[in-house]
C-alpha atoms as a PDB file:
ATOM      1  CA  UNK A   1      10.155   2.536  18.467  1.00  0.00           C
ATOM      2  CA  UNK A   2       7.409   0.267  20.036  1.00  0.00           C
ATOM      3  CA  UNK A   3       3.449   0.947  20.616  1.00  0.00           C
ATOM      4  CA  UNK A   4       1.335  -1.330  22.396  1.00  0.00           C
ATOM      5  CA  UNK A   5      -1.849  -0.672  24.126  1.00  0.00           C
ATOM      6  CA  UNK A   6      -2.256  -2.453  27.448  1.00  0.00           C
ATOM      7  CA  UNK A   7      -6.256  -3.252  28.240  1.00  0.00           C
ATOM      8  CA  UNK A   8      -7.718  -5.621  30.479  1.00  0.00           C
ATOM      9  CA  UNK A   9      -8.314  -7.724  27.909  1.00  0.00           C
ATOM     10  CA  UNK A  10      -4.723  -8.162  26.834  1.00  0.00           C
ATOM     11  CA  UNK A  11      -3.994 -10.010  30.359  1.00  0.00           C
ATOM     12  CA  UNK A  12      -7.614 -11.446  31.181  1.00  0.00           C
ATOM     13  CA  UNK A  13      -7.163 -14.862  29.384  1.00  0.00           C
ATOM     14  CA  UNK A  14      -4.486 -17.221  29.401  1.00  0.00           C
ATOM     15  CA  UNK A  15      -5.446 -18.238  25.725  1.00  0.00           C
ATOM     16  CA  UNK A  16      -5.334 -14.796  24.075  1.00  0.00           C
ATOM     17  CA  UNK A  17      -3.554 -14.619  20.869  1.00  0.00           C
ATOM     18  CA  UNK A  18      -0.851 -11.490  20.384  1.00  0.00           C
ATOM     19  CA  UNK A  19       0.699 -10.671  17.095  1.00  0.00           C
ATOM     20  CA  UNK A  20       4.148  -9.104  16.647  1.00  0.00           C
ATOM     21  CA  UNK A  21       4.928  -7.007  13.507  1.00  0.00           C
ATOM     22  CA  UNK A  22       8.111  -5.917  13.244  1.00  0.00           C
ATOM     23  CA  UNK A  23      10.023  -4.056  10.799  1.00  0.00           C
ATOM     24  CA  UNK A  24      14.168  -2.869  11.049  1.00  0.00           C
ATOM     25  CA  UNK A  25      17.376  -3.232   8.854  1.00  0.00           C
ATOM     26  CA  UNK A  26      18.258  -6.553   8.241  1.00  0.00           C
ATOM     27  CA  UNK A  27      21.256  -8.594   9.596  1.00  0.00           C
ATOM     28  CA  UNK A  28      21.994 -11.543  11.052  1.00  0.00           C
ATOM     29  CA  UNK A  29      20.490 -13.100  14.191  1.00  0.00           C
ATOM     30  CA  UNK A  30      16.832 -11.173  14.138  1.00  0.00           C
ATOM     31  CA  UNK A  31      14.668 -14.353  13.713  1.00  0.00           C
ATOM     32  CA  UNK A  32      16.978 -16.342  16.698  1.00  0.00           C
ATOM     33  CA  UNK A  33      16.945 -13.585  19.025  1.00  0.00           C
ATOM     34  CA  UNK A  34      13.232 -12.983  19.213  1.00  0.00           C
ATOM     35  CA  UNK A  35      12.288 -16.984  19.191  1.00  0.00           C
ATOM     36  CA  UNK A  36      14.524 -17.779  21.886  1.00  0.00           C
ATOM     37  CA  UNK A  37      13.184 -15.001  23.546  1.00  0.00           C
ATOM     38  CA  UNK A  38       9.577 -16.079  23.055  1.00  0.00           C
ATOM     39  CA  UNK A  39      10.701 -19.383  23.919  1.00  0.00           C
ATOM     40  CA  UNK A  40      12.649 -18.535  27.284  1.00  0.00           C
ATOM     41  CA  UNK A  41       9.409 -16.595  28.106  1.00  0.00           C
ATOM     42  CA  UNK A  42       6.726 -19.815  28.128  1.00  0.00           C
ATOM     43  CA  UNK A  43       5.403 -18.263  24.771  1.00  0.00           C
ATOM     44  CA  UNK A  44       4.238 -20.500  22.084  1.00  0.00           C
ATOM     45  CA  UNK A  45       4.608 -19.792  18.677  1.00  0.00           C
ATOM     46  CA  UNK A  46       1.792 -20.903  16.102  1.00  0.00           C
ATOM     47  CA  UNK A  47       2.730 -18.632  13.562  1.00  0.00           C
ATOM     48  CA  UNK A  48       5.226 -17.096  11.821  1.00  0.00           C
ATOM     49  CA  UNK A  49       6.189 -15.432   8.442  1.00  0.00           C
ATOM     50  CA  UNK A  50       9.801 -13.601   7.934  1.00  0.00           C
ATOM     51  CA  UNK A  51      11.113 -11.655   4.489  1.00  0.00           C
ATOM     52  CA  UNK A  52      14.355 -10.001   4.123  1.00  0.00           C
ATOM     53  CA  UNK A  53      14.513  -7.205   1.169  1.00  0.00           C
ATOM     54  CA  UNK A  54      17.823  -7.607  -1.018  1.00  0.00           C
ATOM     55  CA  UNK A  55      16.989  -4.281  -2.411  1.00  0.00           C
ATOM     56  CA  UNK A  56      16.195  -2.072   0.568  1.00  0.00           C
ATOM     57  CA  UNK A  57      18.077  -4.088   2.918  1.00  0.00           C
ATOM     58  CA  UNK A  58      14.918  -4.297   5.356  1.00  0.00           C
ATOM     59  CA  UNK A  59      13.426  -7.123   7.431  1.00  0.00           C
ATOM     60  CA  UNK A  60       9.808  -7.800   7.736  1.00  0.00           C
ATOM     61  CA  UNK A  61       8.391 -10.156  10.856  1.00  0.00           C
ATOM     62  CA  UNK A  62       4.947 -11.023  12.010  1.00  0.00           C
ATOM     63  CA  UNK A  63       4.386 -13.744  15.097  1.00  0.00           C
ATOM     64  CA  UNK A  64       1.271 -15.166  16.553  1.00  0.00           C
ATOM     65  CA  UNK A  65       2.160 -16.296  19.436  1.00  0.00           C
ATOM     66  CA  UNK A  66      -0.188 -16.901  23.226  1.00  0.00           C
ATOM     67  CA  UNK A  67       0.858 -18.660  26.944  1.00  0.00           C
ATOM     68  CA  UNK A  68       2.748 -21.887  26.323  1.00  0.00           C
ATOM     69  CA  UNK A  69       4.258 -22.772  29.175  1.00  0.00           C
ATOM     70  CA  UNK A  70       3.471 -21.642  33.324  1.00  0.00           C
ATOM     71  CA  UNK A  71       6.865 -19.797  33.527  1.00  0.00           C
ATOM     72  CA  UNK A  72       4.737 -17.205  30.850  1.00  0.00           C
ATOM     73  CA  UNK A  73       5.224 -13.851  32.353  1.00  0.00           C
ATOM     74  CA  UNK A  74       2.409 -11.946  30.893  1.00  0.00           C
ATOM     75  CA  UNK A  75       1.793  -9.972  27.970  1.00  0.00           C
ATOM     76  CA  UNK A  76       2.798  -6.554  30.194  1.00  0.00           C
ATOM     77  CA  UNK A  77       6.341  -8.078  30.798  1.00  0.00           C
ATOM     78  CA  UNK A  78       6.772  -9.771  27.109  1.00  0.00           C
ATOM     79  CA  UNK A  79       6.314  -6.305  26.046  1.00  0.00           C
ATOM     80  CA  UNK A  80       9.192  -5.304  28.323  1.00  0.00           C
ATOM     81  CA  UNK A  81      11.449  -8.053  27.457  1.00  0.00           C
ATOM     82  CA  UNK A  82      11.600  -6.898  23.466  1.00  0.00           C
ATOM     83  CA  UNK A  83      12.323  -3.952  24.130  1.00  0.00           C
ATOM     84  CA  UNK A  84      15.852  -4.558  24.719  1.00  0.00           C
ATOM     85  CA  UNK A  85      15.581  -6.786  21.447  1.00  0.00           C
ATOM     86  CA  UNK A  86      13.948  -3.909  19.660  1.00  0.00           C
ATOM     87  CA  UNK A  87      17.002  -1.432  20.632  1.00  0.00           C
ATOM     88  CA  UNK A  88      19.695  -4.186  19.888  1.00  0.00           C
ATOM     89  CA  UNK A  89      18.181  -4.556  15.640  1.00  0.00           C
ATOM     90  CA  UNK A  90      16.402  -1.068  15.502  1.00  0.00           C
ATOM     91  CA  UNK A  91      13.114  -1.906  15.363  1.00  0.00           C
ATOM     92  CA  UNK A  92       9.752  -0.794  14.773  1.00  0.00           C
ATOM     93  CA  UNK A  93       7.874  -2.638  16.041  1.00  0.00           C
ATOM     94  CA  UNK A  94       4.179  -3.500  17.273  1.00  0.00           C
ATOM     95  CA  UNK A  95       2.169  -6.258  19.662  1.00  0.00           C
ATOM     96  CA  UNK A  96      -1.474  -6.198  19.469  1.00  0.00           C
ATOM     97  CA  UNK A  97      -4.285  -8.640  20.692  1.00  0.00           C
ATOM     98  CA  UNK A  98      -5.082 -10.846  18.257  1.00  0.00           C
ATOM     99  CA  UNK A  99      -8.784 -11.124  19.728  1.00  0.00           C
ATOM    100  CA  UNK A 100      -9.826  -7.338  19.387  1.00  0.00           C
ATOM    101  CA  UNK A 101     -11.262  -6.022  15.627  1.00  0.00           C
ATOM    102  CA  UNK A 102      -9.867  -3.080  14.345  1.00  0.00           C
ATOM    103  CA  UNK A 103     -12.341  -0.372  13.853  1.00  0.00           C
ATOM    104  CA  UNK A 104     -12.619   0.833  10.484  1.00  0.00           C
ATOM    105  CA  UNK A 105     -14.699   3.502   9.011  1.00  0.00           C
ATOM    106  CA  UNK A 106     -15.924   3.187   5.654  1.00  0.00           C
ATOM    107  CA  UNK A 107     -16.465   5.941   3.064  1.00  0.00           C
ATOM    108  CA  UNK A 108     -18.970   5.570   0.010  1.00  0.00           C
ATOM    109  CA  UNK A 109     -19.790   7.363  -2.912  1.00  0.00           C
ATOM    110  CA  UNK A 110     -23.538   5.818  -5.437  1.00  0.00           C
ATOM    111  CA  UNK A 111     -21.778   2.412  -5.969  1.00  0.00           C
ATOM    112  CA  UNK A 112     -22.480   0.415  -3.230  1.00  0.00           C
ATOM    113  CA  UNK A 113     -21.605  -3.326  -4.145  1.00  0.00           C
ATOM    114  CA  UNK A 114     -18.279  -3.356  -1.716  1.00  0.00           C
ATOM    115  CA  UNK A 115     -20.216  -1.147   1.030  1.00  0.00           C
ATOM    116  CA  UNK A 116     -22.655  -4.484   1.214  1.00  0.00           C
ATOM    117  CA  UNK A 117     -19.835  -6.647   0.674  1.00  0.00           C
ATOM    118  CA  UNK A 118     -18.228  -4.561   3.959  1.00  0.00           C
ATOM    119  CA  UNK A 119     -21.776  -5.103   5.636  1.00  0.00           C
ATOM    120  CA  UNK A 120     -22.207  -8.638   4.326  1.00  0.00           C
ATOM    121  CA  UNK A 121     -19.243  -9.900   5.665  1.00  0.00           C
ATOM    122  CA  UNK A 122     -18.824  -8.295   8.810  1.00  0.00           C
ATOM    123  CA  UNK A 123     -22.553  -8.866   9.927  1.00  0.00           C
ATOM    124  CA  UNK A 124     -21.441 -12.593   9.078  1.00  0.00           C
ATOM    125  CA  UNK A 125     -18.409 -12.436  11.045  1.00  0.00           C
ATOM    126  CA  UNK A 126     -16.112 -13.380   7.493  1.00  0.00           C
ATOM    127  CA  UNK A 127     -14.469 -10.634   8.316  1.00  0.00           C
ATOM    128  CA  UNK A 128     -12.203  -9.301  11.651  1.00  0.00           C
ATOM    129  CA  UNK A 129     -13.202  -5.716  12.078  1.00  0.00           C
ATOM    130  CA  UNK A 130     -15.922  -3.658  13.574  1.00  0.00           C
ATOM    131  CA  UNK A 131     -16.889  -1.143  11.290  1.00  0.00           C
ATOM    132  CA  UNK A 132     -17.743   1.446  13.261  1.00  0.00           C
ATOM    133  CA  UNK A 133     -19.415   4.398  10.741  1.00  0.00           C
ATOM    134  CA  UNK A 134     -19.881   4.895   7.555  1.00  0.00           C
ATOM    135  CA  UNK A 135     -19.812   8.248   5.624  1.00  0.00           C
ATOM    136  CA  UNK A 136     -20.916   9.948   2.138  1.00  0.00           C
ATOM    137  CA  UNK A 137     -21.062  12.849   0.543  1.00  0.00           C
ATOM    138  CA  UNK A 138     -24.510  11.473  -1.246  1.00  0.00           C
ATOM    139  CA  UNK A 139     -27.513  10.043   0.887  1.00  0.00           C
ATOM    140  CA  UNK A 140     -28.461   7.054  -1.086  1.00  0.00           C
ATOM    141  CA  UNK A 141     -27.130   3.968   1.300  1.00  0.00           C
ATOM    142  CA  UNK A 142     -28.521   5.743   4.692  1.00  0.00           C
ATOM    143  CA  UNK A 143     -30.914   3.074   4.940  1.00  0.00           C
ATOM    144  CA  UNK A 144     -28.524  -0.186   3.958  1.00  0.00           C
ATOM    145  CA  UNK A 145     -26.391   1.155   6.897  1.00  0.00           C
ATOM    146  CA  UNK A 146     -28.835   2.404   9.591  1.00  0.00           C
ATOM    147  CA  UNK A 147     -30.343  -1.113   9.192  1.00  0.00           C
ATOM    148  CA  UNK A 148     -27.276  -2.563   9.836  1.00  0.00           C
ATOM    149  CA  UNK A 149     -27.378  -0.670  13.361  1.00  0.00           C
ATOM    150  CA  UNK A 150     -24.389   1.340  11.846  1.00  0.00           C
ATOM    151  CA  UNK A 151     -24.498   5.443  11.860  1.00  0.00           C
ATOM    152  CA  UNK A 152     -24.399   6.809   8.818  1.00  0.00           C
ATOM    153  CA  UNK A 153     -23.048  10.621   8.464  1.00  0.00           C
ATOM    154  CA  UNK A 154     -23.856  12.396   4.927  1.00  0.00           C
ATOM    155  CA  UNK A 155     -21.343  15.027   4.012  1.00  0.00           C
ATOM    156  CA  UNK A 156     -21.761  16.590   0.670  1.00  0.00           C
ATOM    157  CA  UNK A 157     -18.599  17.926  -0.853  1.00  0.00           C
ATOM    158  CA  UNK A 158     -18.382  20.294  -3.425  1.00  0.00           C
ATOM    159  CA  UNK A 159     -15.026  22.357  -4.331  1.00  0.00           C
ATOM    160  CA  UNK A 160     -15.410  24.849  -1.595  1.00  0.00           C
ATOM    161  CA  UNK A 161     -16.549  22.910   1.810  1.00  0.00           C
ATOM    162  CA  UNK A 162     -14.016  19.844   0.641  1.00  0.00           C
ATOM    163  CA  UNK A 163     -11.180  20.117   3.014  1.00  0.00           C
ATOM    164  CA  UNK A 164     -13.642  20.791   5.781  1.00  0.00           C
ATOM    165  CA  UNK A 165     -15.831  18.159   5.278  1.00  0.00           C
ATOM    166  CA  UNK A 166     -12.556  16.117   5.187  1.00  0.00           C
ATOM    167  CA  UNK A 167     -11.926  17.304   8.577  1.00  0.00           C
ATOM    168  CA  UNK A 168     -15.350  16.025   9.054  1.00  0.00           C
ATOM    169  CA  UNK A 169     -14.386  12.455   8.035  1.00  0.00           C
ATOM    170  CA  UNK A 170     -10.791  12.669  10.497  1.00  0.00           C
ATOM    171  CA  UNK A 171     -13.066  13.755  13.664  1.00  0.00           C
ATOM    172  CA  UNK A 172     -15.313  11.252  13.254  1.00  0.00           C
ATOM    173  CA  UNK A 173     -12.601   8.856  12.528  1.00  0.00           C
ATOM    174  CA  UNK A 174     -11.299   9.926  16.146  1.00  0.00           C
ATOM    175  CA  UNK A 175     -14.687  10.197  17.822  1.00  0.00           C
ATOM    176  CA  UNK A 176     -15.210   6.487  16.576  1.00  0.00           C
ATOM    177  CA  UNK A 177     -12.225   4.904  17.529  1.00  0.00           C
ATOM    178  CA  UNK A 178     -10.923   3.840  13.950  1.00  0.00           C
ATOM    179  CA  UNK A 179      -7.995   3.254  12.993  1.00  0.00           C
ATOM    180  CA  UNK A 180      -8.503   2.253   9.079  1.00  0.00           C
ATOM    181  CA  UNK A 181     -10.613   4.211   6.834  1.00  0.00           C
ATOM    182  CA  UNK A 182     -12.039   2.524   3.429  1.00  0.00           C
ATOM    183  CA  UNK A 183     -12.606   3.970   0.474  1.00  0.00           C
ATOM    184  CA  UNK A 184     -15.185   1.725  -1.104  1.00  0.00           C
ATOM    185  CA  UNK A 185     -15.636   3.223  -4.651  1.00  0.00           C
ATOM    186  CA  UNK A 186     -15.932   6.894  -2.496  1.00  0.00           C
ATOM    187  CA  UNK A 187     -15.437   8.943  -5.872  1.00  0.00           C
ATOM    188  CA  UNK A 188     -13.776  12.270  -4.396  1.00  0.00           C
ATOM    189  CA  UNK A 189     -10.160  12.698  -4.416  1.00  0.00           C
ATOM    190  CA  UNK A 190      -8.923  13.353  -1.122  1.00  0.00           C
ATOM    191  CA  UNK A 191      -6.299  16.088  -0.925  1.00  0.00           C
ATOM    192  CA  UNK A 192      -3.021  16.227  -0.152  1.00  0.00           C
ATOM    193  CA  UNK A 193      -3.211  16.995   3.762  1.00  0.00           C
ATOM    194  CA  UNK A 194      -6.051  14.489   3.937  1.00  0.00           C
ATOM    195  CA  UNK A 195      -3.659  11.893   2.292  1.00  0.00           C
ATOM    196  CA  UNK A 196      -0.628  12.672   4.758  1.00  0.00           C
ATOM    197  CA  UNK A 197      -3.438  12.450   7.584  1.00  0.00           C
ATOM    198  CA  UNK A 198      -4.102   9.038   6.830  1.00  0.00           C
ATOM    199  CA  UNK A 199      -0.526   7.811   5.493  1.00  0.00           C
ATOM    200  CA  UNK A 200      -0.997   3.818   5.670  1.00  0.00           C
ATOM    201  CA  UNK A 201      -4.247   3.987   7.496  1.00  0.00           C
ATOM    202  CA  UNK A 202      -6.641   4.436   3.947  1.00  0.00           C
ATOM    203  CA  UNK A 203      -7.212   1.467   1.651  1.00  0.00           C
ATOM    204  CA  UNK A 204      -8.970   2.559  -1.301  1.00  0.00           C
ATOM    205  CA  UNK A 205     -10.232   0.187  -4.348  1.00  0.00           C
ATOM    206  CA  UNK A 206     -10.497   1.123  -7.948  1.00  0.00           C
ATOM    207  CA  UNK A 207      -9.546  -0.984 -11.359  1.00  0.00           C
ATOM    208  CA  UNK A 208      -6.414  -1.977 -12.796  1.00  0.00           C
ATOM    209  CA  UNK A 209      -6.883  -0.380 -16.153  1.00  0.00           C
ATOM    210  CA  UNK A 210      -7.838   3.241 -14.890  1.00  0.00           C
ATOM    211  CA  UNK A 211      -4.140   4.497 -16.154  1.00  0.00           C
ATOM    212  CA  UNK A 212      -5.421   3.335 -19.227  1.00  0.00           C
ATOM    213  CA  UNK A 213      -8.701   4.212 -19.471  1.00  0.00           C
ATOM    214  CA  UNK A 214      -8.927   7.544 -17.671  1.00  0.00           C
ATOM    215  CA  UNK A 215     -11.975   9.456 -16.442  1.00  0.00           C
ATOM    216  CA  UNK A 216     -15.648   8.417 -16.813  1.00  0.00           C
ATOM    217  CA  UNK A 217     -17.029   5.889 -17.677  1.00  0.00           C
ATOM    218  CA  UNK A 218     -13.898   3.126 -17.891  1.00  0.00           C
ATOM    219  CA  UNK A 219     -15.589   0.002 -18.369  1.00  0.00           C
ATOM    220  CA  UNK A 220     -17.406   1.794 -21.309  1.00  0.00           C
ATOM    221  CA  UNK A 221     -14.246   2.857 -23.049  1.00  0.00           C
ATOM    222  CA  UNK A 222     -13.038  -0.999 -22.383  1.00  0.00           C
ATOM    223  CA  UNK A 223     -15.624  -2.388 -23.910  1.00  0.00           C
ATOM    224  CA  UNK A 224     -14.708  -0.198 -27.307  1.00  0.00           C
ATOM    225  CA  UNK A 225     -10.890  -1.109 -27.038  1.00  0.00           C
ATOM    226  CA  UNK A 226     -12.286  -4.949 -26.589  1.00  0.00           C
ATOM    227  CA  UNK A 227     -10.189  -5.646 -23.770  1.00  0.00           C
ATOM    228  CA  UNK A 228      -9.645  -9.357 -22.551  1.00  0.00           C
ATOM    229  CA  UNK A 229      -9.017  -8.954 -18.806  1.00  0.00           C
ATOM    230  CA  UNK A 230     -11.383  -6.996 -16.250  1.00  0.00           C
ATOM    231  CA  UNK A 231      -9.238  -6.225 -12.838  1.00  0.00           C
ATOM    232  CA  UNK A 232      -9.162  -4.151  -9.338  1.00  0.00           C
ATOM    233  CA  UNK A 233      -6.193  -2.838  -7.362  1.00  0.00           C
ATOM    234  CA  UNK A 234      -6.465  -2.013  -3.637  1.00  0.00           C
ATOM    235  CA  UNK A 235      -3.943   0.126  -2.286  1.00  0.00           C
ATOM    236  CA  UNK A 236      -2.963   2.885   0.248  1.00  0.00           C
ATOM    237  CA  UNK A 237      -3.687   5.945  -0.535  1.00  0.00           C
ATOM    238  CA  UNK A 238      -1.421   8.796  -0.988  1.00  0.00           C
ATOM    239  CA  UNK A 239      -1.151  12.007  -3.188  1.00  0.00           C
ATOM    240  CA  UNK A 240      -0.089  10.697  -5.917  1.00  0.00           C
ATOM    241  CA  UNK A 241      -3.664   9.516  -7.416  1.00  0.00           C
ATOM    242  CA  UNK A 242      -4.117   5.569  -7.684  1.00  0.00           C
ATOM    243  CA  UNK A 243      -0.455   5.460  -7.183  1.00  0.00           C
ATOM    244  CA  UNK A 244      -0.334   4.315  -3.519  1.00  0.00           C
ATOM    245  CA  UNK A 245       1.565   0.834  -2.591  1.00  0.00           C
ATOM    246  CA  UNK A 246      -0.788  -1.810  -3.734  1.00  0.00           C
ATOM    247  CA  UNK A 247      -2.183  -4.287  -1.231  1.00  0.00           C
ATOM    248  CA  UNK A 248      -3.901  -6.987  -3.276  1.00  0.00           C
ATOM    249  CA  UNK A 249      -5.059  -7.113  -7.026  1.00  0.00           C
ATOM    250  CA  UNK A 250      -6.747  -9.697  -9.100  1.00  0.00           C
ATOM    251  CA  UNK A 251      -8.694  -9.893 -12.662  1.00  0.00           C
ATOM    252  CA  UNK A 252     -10.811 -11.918 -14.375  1.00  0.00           C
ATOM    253  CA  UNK A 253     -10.633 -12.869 -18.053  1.00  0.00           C
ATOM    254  CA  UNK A 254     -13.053 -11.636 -20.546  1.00  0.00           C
ATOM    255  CA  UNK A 255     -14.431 -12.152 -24.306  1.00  0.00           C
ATOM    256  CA  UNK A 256     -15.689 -10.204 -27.205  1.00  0.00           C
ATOM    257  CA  UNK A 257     -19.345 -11.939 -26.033  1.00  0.00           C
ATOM    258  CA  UNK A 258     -19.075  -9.436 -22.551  1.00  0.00           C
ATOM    259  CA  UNK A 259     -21.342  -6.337 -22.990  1.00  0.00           C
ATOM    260  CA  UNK A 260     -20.560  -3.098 -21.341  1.00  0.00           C
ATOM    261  CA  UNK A 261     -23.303  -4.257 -18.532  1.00  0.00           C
ATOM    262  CA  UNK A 262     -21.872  -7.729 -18.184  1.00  0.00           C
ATOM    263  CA  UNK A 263     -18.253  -6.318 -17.955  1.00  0.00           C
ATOM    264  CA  UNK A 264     -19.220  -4.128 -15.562  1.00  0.00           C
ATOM    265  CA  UNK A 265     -20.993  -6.659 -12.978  1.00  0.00           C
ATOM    266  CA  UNK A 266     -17.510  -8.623 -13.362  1.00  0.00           C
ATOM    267  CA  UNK A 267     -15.316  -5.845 -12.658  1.00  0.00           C
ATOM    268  CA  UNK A 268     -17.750  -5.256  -9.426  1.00  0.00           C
ATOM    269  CA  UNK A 269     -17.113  -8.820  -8.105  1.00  0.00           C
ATOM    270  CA  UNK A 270     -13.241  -8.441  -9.012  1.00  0.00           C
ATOM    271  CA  UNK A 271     -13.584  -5.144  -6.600  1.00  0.00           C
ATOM    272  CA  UNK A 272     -15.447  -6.628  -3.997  1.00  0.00           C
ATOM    273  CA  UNK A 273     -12.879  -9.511  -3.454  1.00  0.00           C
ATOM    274  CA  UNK A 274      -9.886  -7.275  -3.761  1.00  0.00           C
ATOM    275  CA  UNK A 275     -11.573  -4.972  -1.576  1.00  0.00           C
ATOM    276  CA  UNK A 276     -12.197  -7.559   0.930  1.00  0.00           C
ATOM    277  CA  UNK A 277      -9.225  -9.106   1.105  1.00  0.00           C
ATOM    278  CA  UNK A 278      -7.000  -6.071   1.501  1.00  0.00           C
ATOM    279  CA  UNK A 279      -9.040  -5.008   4.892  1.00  0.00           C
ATOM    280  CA  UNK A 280      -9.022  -8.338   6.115  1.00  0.00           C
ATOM    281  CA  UNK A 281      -4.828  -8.297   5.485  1.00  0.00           C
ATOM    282  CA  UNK A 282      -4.661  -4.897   6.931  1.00  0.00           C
ATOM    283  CA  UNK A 283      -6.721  -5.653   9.865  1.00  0.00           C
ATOM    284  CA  UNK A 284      -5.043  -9.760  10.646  1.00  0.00           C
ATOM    285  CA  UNK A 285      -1.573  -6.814  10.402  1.00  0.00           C
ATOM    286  CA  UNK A 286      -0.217  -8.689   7.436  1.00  0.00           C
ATOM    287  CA  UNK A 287       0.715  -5.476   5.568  1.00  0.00           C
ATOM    288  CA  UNK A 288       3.665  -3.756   6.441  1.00  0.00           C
ATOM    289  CA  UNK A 289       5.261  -0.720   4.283  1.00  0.00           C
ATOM    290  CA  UNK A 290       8.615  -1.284   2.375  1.00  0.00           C
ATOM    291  CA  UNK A 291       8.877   2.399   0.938  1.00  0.00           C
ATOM    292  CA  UNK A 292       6.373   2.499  -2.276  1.00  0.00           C
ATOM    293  CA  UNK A 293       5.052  -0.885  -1.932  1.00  0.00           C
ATOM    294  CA  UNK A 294       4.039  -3.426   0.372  1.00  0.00           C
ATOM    295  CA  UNK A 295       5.138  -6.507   2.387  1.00  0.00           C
ATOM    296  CA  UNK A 296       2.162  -9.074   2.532  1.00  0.00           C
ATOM    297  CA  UNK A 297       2.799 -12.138   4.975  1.00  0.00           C
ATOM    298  CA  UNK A 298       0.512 -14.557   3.835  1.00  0.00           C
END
């Protein structure tokens, strides 16, 4: 299985940068076959990350590669050439220009530290995506994003509009192009359709010691249990709440000194750099799916 979209961009410059992601059961010869075809093809390979799963017996490849040589044939007919590779190892398998940003919507709730961080870094060019929208179901950051130049769509959920404001968020998802929505600190849980709607294409960000600490207020009831680390998790998100395969996590260590406003201005830079790093990972198509948890070539 293969999906590549051919634009004018993909053939306009003779120093565009493709990636390859592929994924397929692993065996021998994978790695060999699809650099000597790169290299029989005037491609030129600057990088490239490989990982072979004992346990689910899958292999994981992602290649940057560009024109290397004049006997380059084009991206249209590189594209044709794996595809005899891709049928002889099974593959899945993607090639996408390395030069266009993935558009990604983002999704807030009345916490907006990794919204700006989103902003921040984008506006700054940090970080390789155009975010095209962002959307809430309160109207407190219309004004952060509409001065940004980005639209901002309110849609207030309550527990009998919530799958069709949901719908809401997958048409405008469509209308806009994006491929990756963001759940930065958007406190509804999606449903179970909405989660199979968006299997691998939903990052969402939240901290590492929620299964501990459940419900409100968790840095509160962290504080009383005097803990020593503050973290985040960012993961996919699927039906199984907070349980999605994780993308990136970090923490920060902590003291009895912390109060409950200090710890929670550390866990908000922990989430902003988790946050941040899974999109950018996502978007550079460094995360690939190995059942319930992730591949990250790094």
């Amino acid at each position: 299985m293969n999906e590549i979209e051919v634009s004018p961009a993909m053939v306009a410059s003779a120093n565009e940068k493709f990636i390859l992601t592929v994924t397929c059961p692993d065996t021998i010869g994978i790695v060999a076959a699809t650099s000597t075809f790169f290299a029989e093809n005037g491609a030129f390979i600057s990088e490239s990350v490989h990982y072979g799963d004992s346990e689910t017996e899958r292999f994981f490849l992602r290649t940057v590669f560009s024109k290397g040589a004049d006997n380059w044939p084009g991206i249209v007919a590189i594209r044709e050439g794996m595809q005899d590779i891709a049928k002889r190892f099974d593959m899945d398998w993607k090639i996408y220009n390395a030069s266009e940003k993935p558009r990604v919507m983002v999704a807030v709730s009345r916490f907006g530290h990794c919204l700006n961080d989103l902003l921040h870094a984008w506006v700054t060019g940090r970080l390789p995506i155009e975010i095209s929208a962002v959307v809430s179901n309160h109207d407190d950051f219309r004004k952060l994003v509409e001065m940004h130049d980005v639209p901002f769509h309110h849609l207030p959920v309550n527990k009998d509009n919530k799958r069709e404001q949901e719908k809401q968020i997958l048409i405008l998802m469509g209308d806009t192009n994006s491929e990756l929505l963001v759940l930065a600190r958007y406190m509804q849980v999606l449903t179970e359709e909405m989660c199979e709607d968006l299997k691998g294409r939903c990052i969402n960000i939240h901290h590492s010691f929620l299964p501990s600490f459940k419900g409100a207020k968790p840095y509160q009831q962290a504080h009383a249990r005097g803990v020593k680390l503050i973290g985040a998790t960012a993961h996919y998100v699927t039906s199984d709440l907070d349980e999605g395969p994780i993308i990136e996590q970090d923490a920060e260590r902590v003291t009895h000194n912390h109060s409950t406003a200090e710890l929670v201005e550390v866990g908000r830079h922990v989430e902003t750099g988790v946050l941040n790093r899974a999109v950018r990972w996502h978007c550079e198509r460094r995360v690939m799916l190995n059942g319930h948890k992730t591949i990250v070539m790094r």
